[in-house]
N, C-alpha and C. Protein backbone atom coordinates (compact mmCIF):
# COMPACT_ATOMS: atom_id res chain seq x y z
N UNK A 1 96.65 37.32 66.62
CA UNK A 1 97.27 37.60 67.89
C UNK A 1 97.22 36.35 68.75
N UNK A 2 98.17 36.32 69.69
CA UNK A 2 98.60 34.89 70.73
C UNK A 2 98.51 35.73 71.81
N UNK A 3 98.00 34.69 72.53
CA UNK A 3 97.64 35.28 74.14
C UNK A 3 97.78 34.39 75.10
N UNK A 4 98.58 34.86 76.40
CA UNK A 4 98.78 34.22 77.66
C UNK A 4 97.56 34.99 78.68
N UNK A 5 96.69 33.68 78.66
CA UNK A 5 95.13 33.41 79.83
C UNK A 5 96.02 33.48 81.12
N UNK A 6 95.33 34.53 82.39
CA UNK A 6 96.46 34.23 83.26
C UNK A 6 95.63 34.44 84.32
N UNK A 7 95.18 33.03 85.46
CA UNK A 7 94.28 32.88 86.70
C UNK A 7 95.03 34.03 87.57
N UNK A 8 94.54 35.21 88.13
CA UNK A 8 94.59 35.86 88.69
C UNK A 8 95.29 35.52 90.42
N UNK A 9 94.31 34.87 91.11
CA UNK A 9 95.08 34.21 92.18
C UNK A 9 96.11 33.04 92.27
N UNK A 10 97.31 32.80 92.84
CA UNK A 10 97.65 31.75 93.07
C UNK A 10 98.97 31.48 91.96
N UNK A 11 98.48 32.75 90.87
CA UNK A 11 98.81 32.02 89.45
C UNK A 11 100.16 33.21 89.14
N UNK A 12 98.95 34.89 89.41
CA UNK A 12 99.55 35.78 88.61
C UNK A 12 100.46 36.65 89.95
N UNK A 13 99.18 36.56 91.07
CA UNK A 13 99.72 37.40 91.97
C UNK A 13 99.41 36.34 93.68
N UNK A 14 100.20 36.57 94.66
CA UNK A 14 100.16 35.95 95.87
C UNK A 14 98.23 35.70 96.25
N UNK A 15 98.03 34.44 96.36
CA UNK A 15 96.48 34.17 96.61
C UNK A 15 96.55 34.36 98.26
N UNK A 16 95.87 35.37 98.20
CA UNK A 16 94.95 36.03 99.67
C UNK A 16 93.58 35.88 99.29
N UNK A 17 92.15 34.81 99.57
CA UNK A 17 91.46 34.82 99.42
C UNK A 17 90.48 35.94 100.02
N UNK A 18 89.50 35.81 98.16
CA UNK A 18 88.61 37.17 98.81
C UNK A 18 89.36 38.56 98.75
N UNK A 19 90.35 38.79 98.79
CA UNK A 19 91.17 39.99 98.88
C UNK A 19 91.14 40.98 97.40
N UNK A 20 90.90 42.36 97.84
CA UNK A 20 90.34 43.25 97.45
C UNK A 20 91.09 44.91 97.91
N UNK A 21 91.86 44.65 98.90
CA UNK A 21 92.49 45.64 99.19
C UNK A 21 93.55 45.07 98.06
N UNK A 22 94.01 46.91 97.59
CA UNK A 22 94.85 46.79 97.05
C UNK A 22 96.16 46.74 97.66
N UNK A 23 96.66 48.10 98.49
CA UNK A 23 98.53 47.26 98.79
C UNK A 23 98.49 46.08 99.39
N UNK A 24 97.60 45.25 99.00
CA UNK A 24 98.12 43.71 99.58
C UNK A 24 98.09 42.70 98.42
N UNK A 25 98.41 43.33 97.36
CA UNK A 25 98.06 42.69 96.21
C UNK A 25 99.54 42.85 95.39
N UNK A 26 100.12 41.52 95.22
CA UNK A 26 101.82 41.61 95.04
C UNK A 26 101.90 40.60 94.10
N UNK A 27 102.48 40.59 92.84
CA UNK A 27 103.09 39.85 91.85
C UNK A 27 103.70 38.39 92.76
N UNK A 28 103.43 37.33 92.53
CA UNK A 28 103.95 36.12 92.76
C UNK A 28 105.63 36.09 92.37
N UNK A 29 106.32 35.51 93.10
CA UNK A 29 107.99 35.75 92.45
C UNK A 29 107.70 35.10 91.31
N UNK A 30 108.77 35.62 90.63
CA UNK A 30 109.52 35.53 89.09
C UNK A 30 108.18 35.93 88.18
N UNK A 31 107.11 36.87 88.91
CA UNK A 31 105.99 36.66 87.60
C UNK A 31 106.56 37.57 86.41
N UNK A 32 107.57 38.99 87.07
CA UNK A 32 107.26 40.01 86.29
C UNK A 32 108.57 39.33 85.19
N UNK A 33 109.78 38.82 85.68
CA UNK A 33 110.76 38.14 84.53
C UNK A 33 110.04 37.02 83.31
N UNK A 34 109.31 36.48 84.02
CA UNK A 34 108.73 35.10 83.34
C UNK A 34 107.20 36.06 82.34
N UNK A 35 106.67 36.93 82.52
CA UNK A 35 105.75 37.26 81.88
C UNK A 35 106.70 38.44 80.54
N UNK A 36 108.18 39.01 80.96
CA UNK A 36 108.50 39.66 80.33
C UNK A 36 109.37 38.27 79.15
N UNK A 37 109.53 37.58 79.24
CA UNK A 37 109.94 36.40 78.08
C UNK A 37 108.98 36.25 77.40
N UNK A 38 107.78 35.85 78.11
CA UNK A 38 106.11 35.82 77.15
C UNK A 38 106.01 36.78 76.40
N UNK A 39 106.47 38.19 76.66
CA UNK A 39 105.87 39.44 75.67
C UNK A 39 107.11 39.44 74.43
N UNK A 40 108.11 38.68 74.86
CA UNK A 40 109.07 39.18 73.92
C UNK A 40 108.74 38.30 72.50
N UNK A 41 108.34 37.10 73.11
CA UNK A 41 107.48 36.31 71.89
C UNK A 41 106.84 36.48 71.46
N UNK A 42 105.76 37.95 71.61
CA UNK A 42 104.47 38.48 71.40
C UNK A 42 103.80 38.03 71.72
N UNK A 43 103.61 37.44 72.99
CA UNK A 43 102.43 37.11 73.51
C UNK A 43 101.78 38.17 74.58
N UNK A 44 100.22 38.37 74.18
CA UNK A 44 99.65 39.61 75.06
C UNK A 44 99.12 39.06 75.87
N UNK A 45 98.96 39.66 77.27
CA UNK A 45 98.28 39.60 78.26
C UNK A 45 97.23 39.59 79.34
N UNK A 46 96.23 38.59 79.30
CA UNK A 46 95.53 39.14 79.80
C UNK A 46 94.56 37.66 81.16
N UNK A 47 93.75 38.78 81.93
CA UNK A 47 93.84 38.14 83.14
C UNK A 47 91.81 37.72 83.05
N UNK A 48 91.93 36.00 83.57
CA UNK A 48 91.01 35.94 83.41
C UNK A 48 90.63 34.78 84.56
N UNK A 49 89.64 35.31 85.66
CA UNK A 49 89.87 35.37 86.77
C UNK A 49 88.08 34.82 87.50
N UNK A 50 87.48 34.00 87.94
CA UNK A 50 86.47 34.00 89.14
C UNK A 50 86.66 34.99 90.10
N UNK A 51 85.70 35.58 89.99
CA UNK A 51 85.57 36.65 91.41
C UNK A 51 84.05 36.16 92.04
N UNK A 52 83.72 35.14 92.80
CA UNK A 52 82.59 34.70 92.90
C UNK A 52 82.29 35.60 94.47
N UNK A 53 83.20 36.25 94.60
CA UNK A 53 82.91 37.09 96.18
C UNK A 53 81.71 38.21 96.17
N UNK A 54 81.54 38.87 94.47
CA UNK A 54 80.68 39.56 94.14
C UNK A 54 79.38 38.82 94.52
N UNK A 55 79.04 37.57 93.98
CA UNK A 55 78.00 36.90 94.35
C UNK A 55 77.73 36.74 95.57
N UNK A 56 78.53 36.44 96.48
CA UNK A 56 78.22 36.29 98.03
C UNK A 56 78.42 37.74 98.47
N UNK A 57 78.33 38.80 98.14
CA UNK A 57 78.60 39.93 98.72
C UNK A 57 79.49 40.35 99.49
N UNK A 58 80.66 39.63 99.49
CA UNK A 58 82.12 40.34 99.97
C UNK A 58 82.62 41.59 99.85
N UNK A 59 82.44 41.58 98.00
CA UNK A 59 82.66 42.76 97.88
C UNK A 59 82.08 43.14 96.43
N UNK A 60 82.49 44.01 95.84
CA UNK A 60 81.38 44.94 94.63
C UNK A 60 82.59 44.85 93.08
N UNK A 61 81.15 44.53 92.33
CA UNK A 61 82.04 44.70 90.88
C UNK A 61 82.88 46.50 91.10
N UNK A 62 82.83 47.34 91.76
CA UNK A 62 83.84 48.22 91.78
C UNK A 62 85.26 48.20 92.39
N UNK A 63 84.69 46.88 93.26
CA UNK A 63 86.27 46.39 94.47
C UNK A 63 86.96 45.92 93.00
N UNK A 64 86.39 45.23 92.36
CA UNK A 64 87.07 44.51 91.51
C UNK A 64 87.82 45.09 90.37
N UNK A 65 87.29 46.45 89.50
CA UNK A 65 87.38 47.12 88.70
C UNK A 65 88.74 47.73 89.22
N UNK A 66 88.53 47.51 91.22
CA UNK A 66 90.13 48.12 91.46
C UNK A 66 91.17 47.52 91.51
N UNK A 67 90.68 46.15 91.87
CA UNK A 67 91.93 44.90 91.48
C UNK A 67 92.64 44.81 90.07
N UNK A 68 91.51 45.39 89.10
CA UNK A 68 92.39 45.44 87.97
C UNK A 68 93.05 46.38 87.36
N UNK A 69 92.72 47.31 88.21
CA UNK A 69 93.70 48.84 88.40
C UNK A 69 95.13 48.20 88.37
N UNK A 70 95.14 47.90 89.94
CA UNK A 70 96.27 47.58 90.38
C UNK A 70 96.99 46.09 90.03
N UNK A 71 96.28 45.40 89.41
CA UNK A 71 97.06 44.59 88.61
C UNK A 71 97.66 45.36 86.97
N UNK A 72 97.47 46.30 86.20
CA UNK A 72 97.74 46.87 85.13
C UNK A 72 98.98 47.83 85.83
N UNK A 73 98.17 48.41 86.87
CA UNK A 73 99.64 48.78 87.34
C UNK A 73 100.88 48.32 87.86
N UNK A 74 100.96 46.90 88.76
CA UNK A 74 102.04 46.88 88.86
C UNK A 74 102.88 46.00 87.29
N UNK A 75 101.83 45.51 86.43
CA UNK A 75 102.45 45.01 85.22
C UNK A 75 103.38 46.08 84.65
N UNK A 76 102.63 47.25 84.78
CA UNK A 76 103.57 48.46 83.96
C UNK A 76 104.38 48.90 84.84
N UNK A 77 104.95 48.99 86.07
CA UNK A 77 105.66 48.79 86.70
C UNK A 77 106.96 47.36 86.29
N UNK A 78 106.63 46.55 85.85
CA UNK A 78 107.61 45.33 84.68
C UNK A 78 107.49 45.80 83.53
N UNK A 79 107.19 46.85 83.04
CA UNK A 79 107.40 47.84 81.85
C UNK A 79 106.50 46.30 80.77
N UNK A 80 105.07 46.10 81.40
CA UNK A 80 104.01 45.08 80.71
C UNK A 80 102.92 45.87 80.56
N UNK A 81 102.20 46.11 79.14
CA UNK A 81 101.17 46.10 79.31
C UNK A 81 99.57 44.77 79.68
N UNK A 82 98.80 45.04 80.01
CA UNK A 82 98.08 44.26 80.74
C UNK A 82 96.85 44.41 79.81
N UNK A 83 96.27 43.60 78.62
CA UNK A 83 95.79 43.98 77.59
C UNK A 83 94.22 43.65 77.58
N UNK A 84 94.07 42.75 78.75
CA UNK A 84 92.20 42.91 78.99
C UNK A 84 92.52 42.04 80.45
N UNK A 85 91.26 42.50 81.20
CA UNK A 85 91.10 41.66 82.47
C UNK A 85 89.22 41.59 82.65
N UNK A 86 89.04 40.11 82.22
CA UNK A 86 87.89 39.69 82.23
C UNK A 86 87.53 38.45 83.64
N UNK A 87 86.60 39.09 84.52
CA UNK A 87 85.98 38.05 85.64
C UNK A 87 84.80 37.75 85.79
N UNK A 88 84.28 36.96 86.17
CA UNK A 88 82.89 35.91 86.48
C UNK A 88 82.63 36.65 88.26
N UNK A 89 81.61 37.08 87.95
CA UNK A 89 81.18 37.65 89.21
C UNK A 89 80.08 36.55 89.91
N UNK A 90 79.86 35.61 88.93
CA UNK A 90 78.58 34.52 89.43
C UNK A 90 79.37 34.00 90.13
N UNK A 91 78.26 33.07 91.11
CA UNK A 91 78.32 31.60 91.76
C UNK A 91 76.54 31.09 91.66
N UNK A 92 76.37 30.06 91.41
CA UNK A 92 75.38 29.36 91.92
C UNK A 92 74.64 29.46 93.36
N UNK A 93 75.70 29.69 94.13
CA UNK A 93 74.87 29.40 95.44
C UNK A 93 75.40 31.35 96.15
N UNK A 94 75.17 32.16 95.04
CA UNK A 94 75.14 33.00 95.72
C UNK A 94 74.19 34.11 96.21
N UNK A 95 74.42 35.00 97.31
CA UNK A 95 73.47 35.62 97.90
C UNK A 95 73.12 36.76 97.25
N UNK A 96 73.78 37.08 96.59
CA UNK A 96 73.26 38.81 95.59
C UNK A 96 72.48 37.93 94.53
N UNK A 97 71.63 38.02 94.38
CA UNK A 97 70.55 37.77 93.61
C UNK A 97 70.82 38.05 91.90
N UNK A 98 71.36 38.92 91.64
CA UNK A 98 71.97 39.03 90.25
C UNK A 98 72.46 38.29 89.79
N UNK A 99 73.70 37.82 90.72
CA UNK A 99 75.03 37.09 90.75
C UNK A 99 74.63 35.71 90.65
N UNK A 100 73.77 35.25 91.48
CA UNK A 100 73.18 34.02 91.92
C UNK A 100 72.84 33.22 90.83
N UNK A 101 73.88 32.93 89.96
CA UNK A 101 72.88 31.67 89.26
C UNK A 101 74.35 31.28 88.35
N UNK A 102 73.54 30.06 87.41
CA UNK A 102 74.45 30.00 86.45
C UNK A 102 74.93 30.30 85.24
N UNK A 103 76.32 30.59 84.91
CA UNK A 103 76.48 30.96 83.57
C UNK A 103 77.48 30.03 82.64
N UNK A 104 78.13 30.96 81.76
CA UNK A 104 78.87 30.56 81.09
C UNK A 104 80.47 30.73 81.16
N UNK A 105 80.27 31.94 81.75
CA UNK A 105 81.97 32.54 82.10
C UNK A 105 82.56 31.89 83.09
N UNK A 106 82.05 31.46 84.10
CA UNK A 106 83.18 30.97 85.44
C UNK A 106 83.55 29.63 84.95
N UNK A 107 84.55 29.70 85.50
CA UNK A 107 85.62 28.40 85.28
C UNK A 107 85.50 27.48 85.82
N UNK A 108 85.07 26.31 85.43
CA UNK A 108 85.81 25.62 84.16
C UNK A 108 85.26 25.65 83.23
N UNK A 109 84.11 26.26 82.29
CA UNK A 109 83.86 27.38 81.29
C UNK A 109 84.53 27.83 80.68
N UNK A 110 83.91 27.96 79.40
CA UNK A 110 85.01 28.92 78.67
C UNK A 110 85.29 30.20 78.73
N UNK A 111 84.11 30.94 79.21
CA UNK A 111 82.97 31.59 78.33
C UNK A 111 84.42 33.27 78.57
N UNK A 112 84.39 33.45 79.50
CA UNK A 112 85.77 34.19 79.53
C UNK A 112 87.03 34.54 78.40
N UNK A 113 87.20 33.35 78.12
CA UNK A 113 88.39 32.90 77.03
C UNK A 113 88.05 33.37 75.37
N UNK A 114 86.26 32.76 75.52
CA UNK A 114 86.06 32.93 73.91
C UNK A 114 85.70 34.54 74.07
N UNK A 115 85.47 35.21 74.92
CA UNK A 115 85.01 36.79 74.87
C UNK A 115 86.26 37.36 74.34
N UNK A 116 87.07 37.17 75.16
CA UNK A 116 88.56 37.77 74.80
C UNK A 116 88.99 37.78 73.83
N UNK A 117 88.91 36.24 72.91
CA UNK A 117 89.28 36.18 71.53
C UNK A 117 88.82 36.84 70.34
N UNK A 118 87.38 36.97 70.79
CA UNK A 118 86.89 37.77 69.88
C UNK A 118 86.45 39.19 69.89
N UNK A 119 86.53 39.68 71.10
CA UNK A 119 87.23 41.08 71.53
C UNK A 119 88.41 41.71 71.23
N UNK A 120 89.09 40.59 70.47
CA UNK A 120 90.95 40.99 70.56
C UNK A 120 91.37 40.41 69.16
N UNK A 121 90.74 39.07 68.80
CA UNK A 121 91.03 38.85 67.39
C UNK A 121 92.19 38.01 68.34
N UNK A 122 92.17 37.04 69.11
CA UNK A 122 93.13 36.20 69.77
C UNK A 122 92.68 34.64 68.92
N UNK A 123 93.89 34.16 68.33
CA UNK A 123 93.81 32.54 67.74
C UNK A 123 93.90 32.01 68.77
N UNK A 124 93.21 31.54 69.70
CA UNK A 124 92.94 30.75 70.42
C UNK A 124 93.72 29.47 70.47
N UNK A 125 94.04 28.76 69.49
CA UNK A 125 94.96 27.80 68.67
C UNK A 125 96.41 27.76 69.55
N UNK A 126 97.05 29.21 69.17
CA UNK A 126 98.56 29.51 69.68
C UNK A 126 98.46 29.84 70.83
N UNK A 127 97.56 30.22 71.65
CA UNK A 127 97.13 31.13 72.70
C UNK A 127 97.60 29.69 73.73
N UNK A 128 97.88 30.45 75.11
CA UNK A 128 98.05 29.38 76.70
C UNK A 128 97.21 29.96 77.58
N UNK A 129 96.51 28.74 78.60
CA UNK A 129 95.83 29.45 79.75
C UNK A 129 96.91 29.26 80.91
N UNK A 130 97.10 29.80 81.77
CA UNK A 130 98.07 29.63 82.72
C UNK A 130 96.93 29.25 83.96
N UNK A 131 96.77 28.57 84.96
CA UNK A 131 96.18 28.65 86.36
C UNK A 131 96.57 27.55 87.08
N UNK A 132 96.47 27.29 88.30
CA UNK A 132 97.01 26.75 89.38
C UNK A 132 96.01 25.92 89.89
N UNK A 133 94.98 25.70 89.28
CA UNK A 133 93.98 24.63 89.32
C UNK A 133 92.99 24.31 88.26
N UNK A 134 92.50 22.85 88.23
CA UNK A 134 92.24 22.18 87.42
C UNK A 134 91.20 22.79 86.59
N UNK A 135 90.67 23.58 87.06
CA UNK A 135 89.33 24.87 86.78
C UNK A 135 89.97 25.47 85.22
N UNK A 136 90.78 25.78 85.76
CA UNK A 136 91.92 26.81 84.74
C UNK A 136 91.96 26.11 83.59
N UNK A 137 92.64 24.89 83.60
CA UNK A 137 93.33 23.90 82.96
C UNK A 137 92.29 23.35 81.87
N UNK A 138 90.62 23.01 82.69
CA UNK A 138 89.45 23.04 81.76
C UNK A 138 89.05 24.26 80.64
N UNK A 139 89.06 25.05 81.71
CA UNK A 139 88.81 26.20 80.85
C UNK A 139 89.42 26.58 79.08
N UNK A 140 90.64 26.30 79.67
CA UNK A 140 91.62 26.63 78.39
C UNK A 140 91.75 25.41 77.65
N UNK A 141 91.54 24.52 77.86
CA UNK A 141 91.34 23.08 77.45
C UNK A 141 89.93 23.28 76.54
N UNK A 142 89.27 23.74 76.99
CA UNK A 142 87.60 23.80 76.15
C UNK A 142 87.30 24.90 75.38
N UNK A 143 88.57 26.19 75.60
CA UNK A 143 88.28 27.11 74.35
C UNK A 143 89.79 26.92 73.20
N UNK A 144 90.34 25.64 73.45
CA UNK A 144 90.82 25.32 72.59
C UNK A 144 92.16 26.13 72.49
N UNK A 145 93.13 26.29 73.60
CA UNK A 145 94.47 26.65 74.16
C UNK A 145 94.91 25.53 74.61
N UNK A 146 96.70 25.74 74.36
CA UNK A 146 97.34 24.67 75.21
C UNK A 146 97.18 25.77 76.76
N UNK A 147 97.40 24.61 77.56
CA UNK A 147 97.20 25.13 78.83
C UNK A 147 98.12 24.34 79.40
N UNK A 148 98.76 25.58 80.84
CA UNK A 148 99.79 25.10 81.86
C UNK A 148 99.60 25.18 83.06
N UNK A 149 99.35 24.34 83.60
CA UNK A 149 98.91 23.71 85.20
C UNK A 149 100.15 24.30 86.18
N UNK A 150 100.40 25.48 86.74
CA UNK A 150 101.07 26.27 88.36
C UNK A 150 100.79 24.72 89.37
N UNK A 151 102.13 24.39 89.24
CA UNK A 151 101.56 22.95 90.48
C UNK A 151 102.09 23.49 91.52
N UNK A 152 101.49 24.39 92.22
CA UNK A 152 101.93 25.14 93.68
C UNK A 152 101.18 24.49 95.14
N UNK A 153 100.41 23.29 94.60
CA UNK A 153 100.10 22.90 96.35
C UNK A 153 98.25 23.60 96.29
N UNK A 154 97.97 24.83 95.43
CA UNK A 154 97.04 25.28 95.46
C UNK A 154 95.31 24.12 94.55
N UNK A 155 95.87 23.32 94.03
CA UNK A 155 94.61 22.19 93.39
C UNK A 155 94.67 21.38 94.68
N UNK A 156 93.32 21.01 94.83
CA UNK A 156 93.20 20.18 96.14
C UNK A 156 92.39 18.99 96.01
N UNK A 157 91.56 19.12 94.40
CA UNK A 157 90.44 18.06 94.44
C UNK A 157 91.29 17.00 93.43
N UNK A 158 91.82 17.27 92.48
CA UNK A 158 92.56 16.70 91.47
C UNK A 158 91.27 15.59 91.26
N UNK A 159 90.70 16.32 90.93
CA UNK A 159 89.26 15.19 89.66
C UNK A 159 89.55 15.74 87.99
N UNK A 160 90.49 14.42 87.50
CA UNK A 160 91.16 14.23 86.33
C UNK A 160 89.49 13.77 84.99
N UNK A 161 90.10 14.28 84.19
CA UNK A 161 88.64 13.72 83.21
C UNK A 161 89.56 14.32 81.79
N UNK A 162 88.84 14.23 80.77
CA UNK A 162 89.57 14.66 79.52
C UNK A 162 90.24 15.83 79.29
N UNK A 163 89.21 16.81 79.69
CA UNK A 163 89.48 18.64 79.93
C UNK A 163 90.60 18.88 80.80
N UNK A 164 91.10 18.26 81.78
CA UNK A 164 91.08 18.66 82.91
C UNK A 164 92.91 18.23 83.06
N UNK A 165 93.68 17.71 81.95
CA UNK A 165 94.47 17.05 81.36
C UNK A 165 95.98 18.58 80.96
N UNK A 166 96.64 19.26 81.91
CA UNK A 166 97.12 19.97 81.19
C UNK A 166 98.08 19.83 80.02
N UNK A 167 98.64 20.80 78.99
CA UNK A 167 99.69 20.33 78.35
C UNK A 167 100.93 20.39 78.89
N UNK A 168 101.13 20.82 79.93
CA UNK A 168 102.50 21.35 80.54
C UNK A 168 102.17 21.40 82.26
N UNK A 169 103.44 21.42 83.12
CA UNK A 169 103.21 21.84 84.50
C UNK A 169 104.34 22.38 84.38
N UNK A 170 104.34 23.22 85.49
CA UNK A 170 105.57 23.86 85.94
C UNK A 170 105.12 24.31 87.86
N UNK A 171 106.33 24.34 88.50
CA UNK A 171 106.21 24.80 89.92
C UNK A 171 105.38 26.33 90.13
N UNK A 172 106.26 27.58 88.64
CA UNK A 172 105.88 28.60 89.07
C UNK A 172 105.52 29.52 87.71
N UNK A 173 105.37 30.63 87.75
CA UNK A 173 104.72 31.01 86.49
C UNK A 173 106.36 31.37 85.69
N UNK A 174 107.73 31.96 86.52
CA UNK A 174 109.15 31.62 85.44
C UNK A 174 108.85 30.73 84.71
N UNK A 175 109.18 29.71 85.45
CA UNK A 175 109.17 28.10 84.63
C UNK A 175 107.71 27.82 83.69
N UNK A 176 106.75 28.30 84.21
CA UNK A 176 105.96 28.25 83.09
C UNK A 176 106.29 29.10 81.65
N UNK A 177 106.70 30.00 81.79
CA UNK A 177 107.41 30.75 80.82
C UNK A 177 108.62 30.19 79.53
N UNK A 178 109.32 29.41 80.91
CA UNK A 178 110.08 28.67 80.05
C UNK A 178 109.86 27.83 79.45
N UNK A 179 108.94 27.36 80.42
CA UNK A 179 108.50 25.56 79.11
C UNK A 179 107.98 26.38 77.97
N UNK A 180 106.80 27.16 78.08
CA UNK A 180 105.75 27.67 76.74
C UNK A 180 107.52 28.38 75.57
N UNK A 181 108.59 28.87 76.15
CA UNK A 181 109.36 29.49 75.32
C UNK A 181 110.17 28.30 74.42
N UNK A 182 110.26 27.49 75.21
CA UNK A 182 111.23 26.14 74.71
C UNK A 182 109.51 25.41 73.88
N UNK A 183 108.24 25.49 74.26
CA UNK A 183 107.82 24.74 73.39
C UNK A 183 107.74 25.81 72.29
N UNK A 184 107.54 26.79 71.94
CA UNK A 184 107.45 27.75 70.95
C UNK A 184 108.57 27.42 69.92
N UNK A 185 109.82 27.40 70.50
CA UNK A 185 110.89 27.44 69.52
C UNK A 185 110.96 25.47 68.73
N UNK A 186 110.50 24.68 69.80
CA UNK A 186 110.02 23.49 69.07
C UNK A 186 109.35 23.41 68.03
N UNK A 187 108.42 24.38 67.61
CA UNK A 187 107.32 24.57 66.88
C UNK A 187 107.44 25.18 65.46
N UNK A 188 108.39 25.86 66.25
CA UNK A 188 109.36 26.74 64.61
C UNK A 188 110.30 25.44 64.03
């Protein structure tokens, strides 16, 4: 199986930081056309996301469990299924004491990416990470995906290093669609 990695804010749906209510939680334009080209290639879906707000106590791994409600739902609403949604509830410097430290899953980590694959039987190989900052771009870079850099204005540090190198940019997640469809048919 091939899989499109897809940064939750910024990337998949409009970035409202911290945000947790759901009707304020809306597909980014062209996501639901540009993710329905991805499925037609068989590529499955799934969302893999920092939620480091759990750690500072914003809000609760259940706020979150509802974000991914309502992200499965409005996918199936684009007649998409939404085939795992895995998040990093750590931060280092955070105040819930659970949360508070370091791991392996938050991004720029893999640790997210390789769960999925082997939860799902995903070749990692054919597989893309999609995100809108350089975090993303590592991530999928280090579990061994091509990866496509959302150049929306949203990366702010741009600290370049080997990982950190995408294979592709695009303005928006359409056009990300398109490049990964035009590189696919290159490939054949």
């Amino acid at each position: 199986m091939k899989a499109i990695f897809l940064d939750k804010d910024g990337t998949l749906i409009d970035d409202l930081p911290y945000n947790v209510e759901q009707r304020r939680i809306t597909l980014c334009a062209g996501a639901g056309a540009g993710l329905r080209l991805l499925a037609r290639l068989d590529y499955r879906l799934f969302v893999v996301t920092n939620q480091d707000g759990v750690a500072h106590g914003y809000f609760s791994d259940e706020d979150v469990e509802g974000v991914a409600h309502r992200l499965a739902d409005l996918l199936f609403r684009e007649r998409l299924p939404l085939e795992g949604f895995y998040y990093c509830p750590h931060h280092p410097d955070g105040s819930v004491a659970p949360y508070a430290r370091e791991c392996n899953c938050r991004k720029p980590r893999p640790g997210m990416l390789l769960q999925a694959a082997h939860d799902h039987d995903i070749d990692l190989r054919a597989s893309w990470m999609i995100g809108d900052i350089l975090h993303d771009v590592e991530a999928g870079n280090r579990a061994g995906c091509r990866t496509l850099l959302i150049d929306n204005g949203n990366e702010t540090e741009w600290r370049l290093g080997p990982k950190r190198i995408p294979t592709r940019m695009a303005p928006d997640l359409y056009a990300a669609a398109v490049l990964i469809a035009e590189e696919d048919k290159a490939r054949r």
